[in-house]
N, C-alpha and C. Protein backbone atom coordinates (compact mmCIF):
# COMPACT_ATOMS: atom_id res chain seq x y z
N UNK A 1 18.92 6.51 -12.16
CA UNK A 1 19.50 6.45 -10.85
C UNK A 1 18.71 5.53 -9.93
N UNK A 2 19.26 5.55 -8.81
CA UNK A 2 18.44 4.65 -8.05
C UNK A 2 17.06 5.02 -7.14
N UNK A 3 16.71 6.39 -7.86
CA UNK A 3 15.43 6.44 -7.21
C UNK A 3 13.81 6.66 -8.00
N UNK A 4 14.46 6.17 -9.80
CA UNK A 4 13.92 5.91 -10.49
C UNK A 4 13.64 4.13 -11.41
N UNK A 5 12.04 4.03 -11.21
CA UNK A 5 11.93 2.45 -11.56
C UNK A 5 11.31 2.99 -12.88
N UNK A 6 11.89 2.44 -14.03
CA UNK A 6 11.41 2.35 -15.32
C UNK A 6 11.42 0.92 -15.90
N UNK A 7 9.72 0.81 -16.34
CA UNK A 7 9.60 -0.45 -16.59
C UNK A 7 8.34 -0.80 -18.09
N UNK A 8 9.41 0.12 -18.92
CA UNK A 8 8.63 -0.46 -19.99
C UNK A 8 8.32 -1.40 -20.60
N UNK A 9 7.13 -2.09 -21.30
CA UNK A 9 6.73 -3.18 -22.41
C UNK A 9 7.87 -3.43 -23.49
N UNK A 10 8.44 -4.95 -23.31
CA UNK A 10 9.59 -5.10 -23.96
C UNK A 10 8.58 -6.22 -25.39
N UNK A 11 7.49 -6.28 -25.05
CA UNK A 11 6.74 -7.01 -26.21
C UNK A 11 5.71 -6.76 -26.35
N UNK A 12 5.40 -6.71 -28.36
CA UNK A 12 4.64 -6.07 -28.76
C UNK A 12 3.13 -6.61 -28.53
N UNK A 13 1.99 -5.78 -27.87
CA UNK A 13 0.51 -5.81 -27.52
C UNK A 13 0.29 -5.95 -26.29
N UNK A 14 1.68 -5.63 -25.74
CA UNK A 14 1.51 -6.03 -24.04
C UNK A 14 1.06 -5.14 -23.63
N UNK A 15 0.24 -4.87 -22.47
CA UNK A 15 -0.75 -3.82 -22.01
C UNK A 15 -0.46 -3.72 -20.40
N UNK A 16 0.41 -5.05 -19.89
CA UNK A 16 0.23 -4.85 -18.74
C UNK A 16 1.57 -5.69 -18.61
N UNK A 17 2.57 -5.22 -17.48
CA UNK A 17 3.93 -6.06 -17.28
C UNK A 17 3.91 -6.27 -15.26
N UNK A 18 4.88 -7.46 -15.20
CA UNK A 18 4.94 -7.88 -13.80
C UNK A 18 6.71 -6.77 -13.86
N UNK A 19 6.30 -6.21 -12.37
CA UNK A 19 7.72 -5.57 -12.49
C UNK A 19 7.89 -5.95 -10.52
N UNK A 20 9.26 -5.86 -10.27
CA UNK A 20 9.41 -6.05 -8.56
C UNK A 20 10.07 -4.68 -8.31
N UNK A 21 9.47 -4.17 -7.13
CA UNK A 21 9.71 -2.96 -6.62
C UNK A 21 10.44 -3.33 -5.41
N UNK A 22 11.94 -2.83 -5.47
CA UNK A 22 13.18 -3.38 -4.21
C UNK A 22 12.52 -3.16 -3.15
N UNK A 23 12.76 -4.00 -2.60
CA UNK A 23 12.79 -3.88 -0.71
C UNK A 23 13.81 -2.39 0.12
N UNK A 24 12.71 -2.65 0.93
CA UNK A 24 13.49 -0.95 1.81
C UNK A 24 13.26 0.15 1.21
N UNK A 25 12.05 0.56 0.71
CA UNK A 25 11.60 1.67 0.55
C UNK A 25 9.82 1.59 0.09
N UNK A 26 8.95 2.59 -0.11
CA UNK A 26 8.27 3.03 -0.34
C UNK A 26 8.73 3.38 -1.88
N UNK A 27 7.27 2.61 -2.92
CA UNK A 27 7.41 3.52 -4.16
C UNK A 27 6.00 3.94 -4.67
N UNK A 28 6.25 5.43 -5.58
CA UNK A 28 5.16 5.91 -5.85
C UNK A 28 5.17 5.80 -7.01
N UNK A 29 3.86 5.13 -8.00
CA UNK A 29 2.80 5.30 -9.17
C UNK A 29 3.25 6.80 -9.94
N UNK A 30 4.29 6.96 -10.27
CA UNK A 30 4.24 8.69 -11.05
C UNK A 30 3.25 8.75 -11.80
N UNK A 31 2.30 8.10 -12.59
CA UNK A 31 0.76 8.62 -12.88
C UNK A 31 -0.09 8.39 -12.08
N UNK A 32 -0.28 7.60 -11.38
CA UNK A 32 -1.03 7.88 -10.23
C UNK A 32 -1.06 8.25 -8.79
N UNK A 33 -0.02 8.18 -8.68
CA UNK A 33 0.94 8.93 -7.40
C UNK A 33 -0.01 7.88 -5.88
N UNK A 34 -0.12 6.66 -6.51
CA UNK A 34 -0.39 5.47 -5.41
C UNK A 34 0.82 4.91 -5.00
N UNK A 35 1.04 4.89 -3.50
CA UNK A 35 2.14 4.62 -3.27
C UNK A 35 2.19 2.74 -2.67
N UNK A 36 2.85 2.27 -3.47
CA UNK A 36 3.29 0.56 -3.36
C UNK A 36 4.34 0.41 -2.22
N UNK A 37 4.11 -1.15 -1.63
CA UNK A 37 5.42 -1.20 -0.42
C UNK A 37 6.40 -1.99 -1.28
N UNK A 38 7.94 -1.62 -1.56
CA UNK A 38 8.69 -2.39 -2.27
C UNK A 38 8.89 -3.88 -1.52
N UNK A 39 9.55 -4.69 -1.92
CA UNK A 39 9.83 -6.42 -2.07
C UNK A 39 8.31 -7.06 -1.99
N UNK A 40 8.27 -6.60 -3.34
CA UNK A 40 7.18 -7.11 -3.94
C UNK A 40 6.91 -6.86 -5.49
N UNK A 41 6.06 -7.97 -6.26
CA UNK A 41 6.01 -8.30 -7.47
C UNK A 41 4.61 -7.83 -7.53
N UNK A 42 4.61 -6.79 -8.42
CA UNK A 42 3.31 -5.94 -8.94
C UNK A 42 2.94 -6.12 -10.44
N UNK A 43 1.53 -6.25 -10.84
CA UNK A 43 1.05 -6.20 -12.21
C UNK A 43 0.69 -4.77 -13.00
N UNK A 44 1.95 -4.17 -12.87
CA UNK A 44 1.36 -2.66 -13.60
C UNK A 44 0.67 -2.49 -15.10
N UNK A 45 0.24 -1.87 -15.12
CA UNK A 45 -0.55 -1.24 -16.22
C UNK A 45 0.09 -0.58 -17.01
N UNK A 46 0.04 -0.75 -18.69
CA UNK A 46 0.55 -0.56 -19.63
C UNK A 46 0.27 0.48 -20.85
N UNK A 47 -0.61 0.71 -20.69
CA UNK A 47 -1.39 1.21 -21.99
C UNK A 47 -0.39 2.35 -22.87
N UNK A 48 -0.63 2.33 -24.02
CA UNK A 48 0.12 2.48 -25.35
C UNK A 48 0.97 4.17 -24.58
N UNK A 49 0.15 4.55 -24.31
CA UNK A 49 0.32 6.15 -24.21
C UNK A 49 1.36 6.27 -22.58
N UNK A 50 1.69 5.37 -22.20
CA UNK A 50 2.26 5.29 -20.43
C UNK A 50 2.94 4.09 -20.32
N UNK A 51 4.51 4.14 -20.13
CA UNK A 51 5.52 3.66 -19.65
C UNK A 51 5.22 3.81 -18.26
N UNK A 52 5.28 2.10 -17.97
CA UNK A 52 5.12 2.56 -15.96
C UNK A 52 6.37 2.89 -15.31
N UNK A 53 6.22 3.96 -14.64
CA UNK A 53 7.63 4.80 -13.77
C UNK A 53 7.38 4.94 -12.20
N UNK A 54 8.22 4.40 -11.68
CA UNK A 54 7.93 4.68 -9.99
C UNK A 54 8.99 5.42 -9.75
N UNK A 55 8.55 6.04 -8.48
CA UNK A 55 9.76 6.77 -7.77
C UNK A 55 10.15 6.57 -6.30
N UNK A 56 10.90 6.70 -6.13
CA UNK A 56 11.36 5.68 -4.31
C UNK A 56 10.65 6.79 -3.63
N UNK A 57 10.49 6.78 -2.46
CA UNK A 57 9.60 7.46 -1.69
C UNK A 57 11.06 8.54 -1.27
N UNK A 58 10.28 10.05 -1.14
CA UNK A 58 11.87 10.78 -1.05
C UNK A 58 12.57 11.19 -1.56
N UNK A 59 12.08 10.65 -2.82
CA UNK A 59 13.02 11.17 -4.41
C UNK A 59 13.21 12.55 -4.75
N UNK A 60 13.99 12.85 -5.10
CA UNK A 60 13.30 14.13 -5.97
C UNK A 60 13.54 14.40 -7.34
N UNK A 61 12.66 14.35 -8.32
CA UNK A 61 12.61 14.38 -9.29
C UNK A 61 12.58 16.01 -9.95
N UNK A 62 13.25 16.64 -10.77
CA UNK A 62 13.17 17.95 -10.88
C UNK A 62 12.91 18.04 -12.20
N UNK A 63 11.70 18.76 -12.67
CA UNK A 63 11.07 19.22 -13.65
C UNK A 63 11.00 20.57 -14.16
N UNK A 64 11.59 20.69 -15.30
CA UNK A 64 11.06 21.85 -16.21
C UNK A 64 10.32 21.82 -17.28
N UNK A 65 9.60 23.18 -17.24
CA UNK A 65 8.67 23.66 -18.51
C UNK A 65 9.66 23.63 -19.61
N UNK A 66 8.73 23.42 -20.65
CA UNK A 66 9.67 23.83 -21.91
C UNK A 66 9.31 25.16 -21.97
């Protein structure tokens, strides 16, 4: 939806991808919960174990236990 940024490594050994976070909102780092200003081109971090995921500022994301 639109208050989820998913921006996984589309090539293999990549560790780190350029992704742009839309204009007109606030987005947050879901592993690090650092919050970025969107219309702007960021160098996120990749590593094997973490797909980078932002969330628009406001979101709500709803989680269950298994």
């Amino acid at each position: 939806g639109p208050d989820l940024l998913v921006a996984p490594v589309t090539h293999q050994g990549m560790r780190s991808r350029r992704v742009y976070l839309p204009a007109g909102a606030t987005w947050t780092d879901a592993w690090t919960d650092k919050q970025l200003d969107g219309g702007q081109w960021i160098d996120a971090d990749a590593p094997l174990d973490r797909i980078p995921l932002y969330l628009r500022d406001g979101a709500r994301l709803p989680i269950r236990n298994p």
